[in-house]
PDB file of N, CA and C in Angstrom:
ATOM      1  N   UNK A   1       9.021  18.997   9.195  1.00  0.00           N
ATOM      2  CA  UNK A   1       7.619  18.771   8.895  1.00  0.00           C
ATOM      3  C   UNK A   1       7.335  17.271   8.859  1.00  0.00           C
ATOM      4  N   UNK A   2       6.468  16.587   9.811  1.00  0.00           N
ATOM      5  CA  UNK A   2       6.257  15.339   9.319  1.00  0.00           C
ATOM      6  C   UNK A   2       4.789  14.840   8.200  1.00  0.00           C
ATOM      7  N   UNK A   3       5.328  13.766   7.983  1.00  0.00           N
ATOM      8  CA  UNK A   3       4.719  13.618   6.310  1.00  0.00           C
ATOM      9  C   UNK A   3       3.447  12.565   7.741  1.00  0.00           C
ATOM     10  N   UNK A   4       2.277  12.856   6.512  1.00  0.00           N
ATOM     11  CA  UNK A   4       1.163  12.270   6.810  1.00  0.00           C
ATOM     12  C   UNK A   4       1.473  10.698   5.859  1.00  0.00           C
ATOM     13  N   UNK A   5       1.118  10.052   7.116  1.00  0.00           N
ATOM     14  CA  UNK A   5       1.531   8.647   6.646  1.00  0.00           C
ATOM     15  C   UNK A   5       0.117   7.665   6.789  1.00  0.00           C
ATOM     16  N   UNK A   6      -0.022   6.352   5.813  1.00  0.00           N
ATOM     17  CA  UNK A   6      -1.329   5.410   5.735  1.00  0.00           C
ATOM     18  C   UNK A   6      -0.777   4.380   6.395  1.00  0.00           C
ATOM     19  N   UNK A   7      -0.787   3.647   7.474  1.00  0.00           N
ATOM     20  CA  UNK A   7      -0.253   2.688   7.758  1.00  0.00           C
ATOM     21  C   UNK A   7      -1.090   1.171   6.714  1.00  0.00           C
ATOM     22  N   UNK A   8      -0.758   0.722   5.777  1.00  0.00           N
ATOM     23  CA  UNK A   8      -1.156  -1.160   5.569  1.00  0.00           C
ATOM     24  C   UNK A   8      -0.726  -2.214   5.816  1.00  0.00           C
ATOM     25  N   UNK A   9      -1.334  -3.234   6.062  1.00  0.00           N
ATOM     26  CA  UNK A   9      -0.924  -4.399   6.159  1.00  0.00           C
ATOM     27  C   UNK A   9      -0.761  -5.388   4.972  1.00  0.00           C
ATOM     28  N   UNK A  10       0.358  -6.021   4.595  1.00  0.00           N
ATOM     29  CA  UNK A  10       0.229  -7.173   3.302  1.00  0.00           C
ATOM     30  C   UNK A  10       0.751  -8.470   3.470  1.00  0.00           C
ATOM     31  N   UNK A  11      -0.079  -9.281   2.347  1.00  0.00           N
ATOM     32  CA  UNK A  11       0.392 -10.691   2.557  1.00  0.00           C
ATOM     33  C   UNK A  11       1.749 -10.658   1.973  1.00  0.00           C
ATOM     34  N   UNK A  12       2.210 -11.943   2.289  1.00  0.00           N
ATOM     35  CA  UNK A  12       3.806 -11.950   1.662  1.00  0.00           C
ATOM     36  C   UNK A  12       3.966 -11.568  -0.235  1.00  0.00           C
ATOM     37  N   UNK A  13       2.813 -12.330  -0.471  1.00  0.00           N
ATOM     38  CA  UNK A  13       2.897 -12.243  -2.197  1.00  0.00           C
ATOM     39  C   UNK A  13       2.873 -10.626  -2.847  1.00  0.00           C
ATOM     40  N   UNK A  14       2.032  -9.769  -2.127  1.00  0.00           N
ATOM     41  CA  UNK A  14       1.814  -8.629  -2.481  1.00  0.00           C
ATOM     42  C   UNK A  14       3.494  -7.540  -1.674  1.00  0.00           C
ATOM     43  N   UNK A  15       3.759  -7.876  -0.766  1.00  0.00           N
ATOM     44  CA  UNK A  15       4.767  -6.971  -0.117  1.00  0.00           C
ATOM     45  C   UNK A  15       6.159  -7.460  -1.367  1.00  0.00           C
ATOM     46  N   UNK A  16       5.898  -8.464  -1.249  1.00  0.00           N
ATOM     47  CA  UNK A  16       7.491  -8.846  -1.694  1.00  0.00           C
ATOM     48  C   UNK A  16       7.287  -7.936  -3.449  1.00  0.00           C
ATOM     49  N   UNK A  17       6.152  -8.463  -4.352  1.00  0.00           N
ATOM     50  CA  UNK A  17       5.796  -7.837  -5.231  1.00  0.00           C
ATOM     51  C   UNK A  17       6.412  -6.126  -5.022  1.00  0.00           C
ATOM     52  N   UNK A  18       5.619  -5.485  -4.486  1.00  0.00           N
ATOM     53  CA  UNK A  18       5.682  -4.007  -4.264  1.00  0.00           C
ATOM     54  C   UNK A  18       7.540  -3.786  -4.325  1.00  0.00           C
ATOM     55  N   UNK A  19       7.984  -4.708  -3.235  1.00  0.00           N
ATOM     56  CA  UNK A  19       9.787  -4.712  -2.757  1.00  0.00           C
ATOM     57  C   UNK A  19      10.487  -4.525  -4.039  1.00  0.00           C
ATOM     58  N   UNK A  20      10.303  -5.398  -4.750  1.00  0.00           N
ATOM     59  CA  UNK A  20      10.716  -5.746  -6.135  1.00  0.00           C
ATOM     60  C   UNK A  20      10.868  -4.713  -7.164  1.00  0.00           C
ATOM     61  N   UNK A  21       9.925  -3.737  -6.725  1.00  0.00           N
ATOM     62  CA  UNK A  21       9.291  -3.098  -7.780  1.00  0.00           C
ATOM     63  C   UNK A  21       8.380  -3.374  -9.059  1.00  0.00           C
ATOM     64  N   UNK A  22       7.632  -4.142  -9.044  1.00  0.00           N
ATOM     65  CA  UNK A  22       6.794  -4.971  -9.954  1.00  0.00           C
ATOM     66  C   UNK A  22       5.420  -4.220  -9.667  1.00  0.00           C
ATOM     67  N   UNK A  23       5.135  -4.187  -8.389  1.00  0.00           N
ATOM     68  CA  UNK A  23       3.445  -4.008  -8.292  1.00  0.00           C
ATOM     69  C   UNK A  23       3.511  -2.764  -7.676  1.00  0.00           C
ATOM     70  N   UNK A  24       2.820  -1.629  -8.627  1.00  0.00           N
ATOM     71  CA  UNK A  24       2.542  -0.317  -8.594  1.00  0.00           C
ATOM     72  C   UNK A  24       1.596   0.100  -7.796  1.00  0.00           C
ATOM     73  N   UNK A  25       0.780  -0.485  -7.786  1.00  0.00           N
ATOM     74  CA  UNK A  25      -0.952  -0.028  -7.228  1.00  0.00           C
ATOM     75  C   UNK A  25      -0.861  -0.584  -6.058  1.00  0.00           C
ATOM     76  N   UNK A  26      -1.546   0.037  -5.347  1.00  0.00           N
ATOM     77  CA  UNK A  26      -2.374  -1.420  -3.774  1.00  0.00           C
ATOM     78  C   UNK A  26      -4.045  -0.611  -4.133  1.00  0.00           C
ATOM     79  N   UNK A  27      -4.498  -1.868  -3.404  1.00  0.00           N
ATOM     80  CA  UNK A  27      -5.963  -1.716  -3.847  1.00  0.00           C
ATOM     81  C   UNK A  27      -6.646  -2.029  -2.558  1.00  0.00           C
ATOM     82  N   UNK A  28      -8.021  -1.178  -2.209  1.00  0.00           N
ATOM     83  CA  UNK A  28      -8.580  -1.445  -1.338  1.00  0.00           C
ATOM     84  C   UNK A  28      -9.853  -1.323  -1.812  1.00  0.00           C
ATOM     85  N   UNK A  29     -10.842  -2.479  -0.860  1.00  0.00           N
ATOM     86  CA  UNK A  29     -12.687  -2.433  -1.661  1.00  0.00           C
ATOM     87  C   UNK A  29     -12.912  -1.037  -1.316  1.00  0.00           C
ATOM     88  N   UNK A  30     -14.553  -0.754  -2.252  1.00  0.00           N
ATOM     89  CA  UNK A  30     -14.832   0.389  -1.610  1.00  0.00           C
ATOM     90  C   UNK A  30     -16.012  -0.308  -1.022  1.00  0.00           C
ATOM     91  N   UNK A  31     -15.861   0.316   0.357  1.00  0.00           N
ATOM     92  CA  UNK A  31     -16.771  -0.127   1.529  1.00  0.00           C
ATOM     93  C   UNK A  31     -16.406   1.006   2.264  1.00  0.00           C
ATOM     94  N   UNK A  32     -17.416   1.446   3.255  1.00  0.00           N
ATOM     95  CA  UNK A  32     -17.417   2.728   4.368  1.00  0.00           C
ATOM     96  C   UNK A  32     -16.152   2.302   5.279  1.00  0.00           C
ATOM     97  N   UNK A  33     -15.552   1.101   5.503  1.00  0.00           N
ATOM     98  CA  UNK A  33     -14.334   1.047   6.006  1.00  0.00           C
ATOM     99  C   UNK A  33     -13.091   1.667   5.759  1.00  0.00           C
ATOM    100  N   UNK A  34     -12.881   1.982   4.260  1.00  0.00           N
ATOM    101  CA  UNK A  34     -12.046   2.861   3.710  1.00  0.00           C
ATOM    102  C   UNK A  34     -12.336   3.655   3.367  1.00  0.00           C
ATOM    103  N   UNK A  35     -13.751   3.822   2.930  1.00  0.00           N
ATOM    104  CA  UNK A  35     -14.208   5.277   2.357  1.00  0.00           C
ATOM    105  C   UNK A  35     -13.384   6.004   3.606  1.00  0.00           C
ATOM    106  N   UNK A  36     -13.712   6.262   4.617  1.00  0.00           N
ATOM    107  CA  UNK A  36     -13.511   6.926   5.968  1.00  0.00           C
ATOM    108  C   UNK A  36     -12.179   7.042   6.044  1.00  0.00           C
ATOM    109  N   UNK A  37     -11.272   6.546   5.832  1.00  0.00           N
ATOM    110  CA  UNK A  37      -9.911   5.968   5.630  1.00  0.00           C
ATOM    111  C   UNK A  37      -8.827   7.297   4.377  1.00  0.00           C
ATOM    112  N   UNK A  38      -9.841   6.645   3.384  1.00  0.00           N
ATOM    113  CA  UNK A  38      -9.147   6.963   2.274  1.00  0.00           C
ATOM    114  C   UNK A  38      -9.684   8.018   1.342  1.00  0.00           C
ATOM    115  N   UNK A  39     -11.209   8.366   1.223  1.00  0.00           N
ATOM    116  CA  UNK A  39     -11.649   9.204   0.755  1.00  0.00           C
ATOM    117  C   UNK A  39     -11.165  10.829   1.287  1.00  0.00           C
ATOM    118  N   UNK A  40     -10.798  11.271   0.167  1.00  0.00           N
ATOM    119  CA  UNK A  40     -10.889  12.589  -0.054  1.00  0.00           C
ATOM    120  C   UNK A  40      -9.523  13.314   1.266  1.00  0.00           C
ATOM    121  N   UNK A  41      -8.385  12.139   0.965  1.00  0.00           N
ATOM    122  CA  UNK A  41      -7.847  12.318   2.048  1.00  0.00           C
ATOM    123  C   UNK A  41      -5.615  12.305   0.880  1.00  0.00           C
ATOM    124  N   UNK A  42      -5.452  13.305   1.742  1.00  0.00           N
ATOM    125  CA  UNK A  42      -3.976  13.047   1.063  1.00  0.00           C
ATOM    126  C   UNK A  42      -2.795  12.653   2.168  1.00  0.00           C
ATOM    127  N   UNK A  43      -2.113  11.386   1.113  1.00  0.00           N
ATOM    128  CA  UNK A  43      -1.341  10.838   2.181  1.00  0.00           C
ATOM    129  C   UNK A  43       0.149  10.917   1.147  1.00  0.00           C
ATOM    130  N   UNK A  44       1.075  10.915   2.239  1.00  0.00           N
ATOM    131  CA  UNK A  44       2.816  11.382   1.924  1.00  0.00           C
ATOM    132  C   UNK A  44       3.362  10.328   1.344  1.00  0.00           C
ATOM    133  N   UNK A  45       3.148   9.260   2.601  1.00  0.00           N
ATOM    134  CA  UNK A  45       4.216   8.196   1.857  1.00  0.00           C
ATOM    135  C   UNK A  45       3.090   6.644   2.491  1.00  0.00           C
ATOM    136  N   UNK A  46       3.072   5.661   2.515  1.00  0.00           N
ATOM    137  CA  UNK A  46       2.588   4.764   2.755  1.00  0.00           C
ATOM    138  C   UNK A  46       3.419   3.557   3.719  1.00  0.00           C
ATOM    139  N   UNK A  47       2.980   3.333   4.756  1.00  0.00           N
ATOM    140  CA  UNK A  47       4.127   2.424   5.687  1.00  0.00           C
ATOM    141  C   UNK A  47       3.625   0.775   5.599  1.00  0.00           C
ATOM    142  N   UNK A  48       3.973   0.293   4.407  1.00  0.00           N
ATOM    143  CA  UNK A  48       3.447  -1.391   4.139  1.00  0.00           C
ATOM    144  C   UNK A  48       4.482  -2.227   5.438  1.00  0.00           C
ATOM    145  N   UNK A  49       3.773  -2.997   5.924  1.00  0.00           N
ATOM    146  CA  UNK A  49       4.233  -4.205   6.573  1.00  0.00           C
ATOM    147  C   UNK A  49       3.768  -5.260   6.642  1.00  0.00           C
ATOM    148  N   UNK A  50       4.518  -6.336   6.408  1.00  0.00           N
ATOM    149  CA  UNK A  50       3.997  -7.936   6.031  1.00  0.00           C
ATOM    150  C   UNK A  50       4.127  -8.557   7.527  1.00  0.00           C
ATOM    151  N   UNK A  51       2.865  -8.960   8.071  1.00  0.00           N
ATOM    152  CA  UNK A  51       2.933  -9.754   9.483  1.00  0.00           C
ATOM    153  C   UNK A  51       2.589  -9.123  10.696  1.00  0.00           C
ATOM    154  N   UNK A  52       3.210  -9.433  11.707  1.00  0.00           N
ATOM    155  CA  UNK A  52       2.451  -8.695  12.494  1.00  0.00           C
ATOM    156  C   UNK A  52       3.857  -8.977  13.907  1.00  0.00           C
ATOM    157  N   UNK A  53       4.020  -8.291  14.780  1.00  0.00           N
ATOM    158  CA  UNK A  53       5.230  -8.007  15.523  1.00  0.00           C
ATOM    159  C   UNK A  53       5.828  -6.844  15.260  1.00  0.00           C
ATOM    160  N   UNK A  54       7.048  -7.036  16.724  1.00  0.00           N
ATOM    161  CA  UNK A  54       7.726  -5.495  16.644  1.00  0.00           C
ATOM    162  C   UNK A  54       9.153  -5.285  15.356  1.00  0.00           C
ATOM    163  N   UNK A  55       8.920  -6.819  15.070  1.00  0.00           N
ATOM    164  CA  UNK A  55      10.330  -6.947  14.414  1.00  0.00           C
ATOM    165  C   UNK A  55       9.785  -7.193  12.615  1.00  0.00           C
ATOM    166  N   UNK A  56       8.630  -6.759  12.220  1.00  0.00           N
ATOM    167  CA  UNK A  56       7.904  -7.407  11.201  1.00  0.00           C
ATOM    168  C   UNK A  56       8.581  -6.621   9.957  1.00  0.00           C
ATOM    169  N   UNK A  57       8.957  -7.135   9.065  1.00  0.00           N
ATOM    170  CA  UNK A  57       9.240  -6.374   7.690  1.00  0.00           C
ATOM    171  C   UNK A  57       8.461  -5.053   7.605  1.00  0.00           C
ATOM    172  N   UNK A  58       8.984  -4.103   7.141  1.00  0.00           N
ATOM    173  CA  UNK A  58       8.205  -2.671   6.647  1.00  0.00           C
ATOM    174  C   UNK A  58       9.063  -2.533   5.521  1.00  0.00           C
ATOM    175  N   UNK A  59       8.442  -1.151   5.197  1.00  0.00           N
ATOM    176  CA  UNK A  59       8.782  -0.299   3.728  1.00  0.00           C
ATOM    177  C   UNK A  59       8.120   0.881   3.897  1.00  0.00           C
ATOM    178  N   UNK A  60       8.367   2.203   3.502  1.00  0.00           N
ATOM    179  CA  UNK A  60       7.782   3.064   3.334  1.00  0.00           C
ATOM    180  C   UNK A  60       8.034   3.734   2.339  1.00  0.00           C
ATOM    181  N   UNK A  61       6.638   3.855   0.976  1.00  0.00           N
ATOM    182  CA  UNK A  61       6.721   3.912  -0.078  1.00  0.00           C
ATOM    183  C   UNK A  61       5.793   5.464  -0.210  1.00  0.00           C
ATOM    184  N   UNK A  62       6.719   6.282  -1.197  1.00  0.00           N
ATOM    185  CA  UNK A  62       5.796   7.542  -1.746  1.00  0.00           C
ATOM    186  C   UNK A  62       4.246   7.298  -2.593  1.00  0.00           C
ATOM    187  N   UNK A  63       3.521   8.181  -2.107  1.00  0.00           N
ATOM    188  CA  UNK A  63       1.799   8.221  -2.207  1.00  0.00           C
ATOM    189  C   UNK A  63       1.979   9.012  -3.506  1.00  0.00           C
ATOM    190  N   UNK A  64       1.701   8.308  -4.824  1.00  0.00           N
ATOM    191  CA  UNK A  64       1.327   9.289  -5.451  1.00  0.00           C
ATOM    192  C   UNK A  64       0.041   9.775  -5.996  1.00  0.00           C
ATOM    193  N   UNK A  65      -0.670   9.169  -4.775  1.00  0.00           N
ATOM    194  CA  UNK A  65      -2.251   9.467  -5.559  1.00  0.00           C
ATOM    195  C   UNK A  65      -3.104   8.521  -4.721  1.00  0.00           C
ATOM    196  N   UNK A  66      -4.402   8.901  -4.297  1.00  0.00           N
ATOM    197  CA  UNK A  66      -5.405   7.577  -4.243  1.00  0.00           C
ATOM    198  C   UNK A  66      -6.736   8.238  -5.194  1.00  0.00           C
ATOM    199  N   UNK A  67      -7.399   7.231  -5.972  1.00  0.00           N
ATOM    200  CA  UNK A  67      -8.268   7.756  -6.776  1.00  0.00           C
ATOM    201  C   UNK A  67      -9.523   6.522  -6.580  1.00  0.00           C
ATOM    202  N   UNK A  68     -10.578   6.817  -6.511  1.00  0.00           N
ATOM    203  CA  UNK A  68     -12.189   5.953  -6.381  1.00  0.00           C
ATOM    204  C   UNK A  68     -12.603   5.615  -7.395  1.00  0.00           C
ATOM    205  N   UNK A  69     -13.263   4.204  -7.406  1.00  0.00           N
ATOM    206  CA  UNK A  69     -13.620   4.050  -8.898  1.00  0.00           C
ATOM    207  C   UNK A  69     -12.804   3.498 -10.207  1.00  0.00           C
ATOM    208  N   UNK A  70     -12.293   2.835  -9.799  1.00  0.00           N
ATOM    209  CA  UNK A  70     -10.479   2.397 -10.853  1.00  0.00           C
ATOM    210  C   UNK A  70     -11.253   0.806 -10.911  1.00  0.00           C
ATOM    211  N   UNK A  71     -10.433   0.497 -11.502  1.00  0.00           N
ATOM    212  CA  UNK A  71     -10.449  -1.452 -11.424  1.00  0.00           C
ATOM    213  C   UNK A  71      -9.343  -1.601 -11.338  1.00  0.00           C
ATOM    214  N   UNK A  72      -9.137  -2.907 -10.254  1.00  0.00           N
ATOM    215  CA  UNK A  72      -8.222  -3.030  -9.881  1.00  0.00           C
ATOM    216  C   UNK A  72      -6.961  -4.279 -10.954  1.00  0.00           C
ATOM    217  N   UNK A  73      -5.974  -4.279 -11.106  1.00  0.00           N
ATOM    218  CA  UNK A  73      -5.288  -5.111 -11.798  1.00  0.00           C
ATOM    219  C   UNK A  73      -5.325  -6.852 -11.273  1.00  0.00           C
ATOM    220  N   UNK A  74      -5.825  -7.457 -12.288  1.00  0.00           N
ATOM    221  CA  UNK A  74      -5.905  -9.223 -11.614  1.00  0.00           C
ATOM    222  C   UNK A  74      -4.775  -9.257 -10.649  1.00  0.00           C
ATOM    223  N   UNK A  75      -3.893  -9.601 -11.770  1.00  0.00           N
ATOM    224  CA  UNK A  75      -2.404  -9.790 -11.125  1.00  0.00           C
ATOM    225  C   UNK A  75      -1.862  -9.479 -10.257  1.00  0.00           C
ATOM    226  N   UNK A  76      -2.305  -8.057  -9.421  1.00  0.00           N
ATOM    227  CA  UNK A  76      -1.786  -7.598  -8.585  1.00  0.00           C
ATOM    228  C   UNK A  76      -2.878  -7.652  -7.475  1.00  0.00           C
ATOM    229  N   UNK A  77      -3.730  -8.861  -7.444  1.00  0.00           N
ATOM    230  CA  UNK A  77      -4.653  -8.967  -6.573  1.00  0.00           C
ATOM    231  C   UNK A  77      -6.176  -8.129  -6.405  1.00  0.00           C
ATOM    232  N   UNK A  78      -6.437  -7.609  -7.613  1.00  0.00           N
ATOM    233  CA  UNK A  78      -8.443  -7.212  -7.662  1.00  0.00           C
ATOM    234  C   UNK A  78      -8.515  -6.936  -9.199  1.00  0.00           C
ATOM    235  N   UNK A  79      -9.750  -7.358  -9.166  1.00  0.00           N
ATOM    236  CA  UNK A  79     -10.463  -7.293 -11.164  1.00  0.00           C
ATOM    237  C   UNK A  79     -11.471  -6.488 -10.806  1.00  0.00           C
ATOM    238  N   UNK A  80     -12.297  -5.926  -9.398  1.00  0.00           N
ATOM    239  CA  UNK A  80     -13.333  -5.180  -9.755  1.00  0.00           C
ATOM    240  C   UNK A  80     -12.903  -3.428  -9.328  1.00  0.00           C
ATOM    241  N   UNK A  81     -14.294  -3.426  -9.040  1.00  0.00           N
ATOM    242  CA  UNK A  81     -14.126  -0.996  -8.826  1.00  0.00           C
ATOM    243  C   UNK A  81     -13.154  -1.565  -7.504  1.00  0.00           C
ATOM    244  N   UNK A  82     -12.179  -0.349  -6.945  1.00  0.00           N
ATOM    245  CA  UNK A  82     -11.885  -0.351  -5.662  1.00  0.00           C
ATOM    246  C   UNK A  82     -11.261   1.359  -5.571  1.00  0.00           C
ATOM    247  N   UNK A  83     -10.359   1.357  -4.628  1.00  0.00           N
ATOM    248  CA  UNK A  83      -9.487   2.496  -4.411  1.00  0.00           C
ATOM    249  C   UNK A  83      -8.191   2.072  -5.224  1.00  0.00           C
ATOM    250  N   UNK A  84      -7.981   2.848  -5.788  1.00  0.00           N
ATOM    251  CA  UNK A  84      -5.934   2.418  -6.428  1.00  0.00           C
ATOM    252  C   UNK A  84      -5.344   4.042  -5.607  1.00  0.00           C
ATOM    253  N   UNK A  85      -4.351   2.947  -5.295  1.00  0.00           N
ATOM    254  CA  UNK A  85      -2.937   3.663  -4.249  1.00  0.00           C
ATOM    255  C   UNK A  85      -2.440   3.539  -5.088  1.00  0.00           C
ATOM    256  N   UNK A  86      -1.696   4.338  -5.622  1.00  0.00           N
ATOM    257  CA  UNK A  86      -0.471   5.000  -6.969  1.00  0.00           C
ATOM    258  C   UNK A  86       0.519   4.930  -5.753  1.00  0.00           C
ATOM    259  N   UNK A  87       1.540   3.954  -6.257  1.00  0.00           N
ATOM    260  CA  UNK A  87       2.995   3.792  -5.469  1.00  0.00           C
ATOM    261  C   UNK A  87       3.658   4.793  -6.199  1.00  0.00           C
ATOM    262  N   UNK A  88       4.966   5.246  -5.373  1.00  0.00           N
ATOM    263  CA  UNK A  88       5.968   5.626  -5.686  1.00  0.00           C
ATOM    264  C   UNK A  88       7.620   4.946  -5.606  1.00  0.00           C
ATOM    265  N   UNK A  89       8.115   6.103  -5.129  1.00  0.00           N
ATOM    266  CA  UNK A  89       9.598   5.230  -5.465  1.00  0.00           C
ATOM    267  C   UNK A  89       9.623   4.864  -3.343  1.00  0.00           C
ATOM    268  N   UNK A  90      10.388   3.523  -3.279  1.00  0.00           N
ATOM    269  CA  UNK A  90      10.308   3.040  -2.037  1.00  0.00           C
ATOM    270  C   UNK A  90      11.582   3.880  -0.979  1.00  0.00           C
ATOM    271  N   UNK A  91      11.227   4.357  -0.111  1.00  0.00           N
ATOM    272  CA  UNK A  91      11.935   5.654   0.682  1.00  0.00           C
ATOM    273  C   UNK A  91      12.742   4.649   1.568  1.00  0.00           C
ATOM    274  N   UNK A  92      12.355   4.111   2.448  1.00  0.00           N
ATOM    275  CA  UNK A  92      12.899   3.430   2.938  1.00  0.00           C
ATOM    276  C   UNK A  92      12.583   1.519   3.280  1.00  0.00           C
ATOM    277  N   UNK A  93      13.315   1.074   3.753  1.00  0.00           N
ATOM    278  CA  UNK A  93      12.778  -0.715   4.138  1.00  0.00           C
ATOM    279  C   UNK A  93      13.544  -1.057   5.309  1.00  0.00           C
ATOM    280  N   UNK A  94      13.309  -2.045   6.127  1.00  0.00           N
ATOM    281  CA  UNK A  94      14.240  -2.992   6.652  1.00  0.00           C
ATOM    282  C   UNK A  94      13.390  -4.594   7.679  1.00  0.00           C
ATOM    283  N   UNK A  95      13.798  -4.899   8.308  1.00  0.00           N
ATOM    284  CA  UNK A  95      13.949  -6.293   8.550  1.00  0.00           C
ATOM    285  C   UNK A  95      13.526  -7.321   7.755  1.00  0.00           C
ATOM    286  N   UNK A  96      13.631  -6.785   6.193  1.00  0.00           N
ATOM    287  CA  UNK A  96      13.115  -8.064   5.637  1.00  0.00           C
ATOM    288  C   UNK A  96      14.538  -8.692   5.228  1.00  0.00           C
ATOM    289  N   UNK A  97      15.571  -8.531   5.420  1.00  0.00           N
ATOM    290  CA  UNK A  97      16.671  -9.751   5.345  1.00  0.00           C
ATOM    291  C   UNK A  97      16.177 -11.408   6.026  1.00  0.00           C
ATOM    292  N   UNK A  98      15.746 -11.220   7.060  1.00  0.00           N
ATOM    293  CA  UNK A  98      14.925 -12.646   7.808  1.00  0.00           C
ATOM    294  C   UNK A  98      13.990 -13.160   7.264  1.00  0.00           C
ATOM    295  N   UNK A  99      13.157 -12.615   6.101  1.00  0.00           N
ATOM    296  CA  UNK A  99      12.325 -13.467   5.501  1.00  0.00           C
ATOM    297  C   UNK A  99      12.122 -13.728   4.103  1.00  0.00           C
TER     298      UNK A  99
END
């Protein structure tokens, strides 16, 4: 069975965060860009990658939730309403040894 997957993109501060295990949430505005995206929609696991290439760091982290209407954590990059992505435990990673 394959798992329904969200592909994101992150800056270094937020990926490495997530890597670590420190930063739980990812956050997205609410705007019709994600509404469409993310509303009312269930996703498996989440495929974060920092950069852009064939060789770019990934991770693919368990979905445990997206919920509308949250505030987002300063620290982990938003203080107002957005979407919160409930991380899970990280399934798999690789080419981030190079960066």
């Amino acid at each position: 069975m394959e798992m329904k997957t969200l592909h994101l993109t992150l800056k270094e501060e937020w990926f490495k965060m997530i890597l670590r295990g420190i930063k739980k949430e990812e956050y997205r505005e609410i705007k019709p860009y994600w509404d469409v995206r993310l509303e009312g929609r269930n996703y498996d696991v989440i495929k974060f990658t920092w950069g852009y290439g064939g060789d770019k760091p990934y991770m693919i982290v368990k979905c445990n939730g997206i919920y509308k209407d949250g505030v987002g954590n300063p620290a982990w990059g938003w203080d107002g309403p957005c979407y919160i992505i409930k991380l899970g435990k990280i399934i798999e990673s690789g080419n981030i040894d190079d960066k």
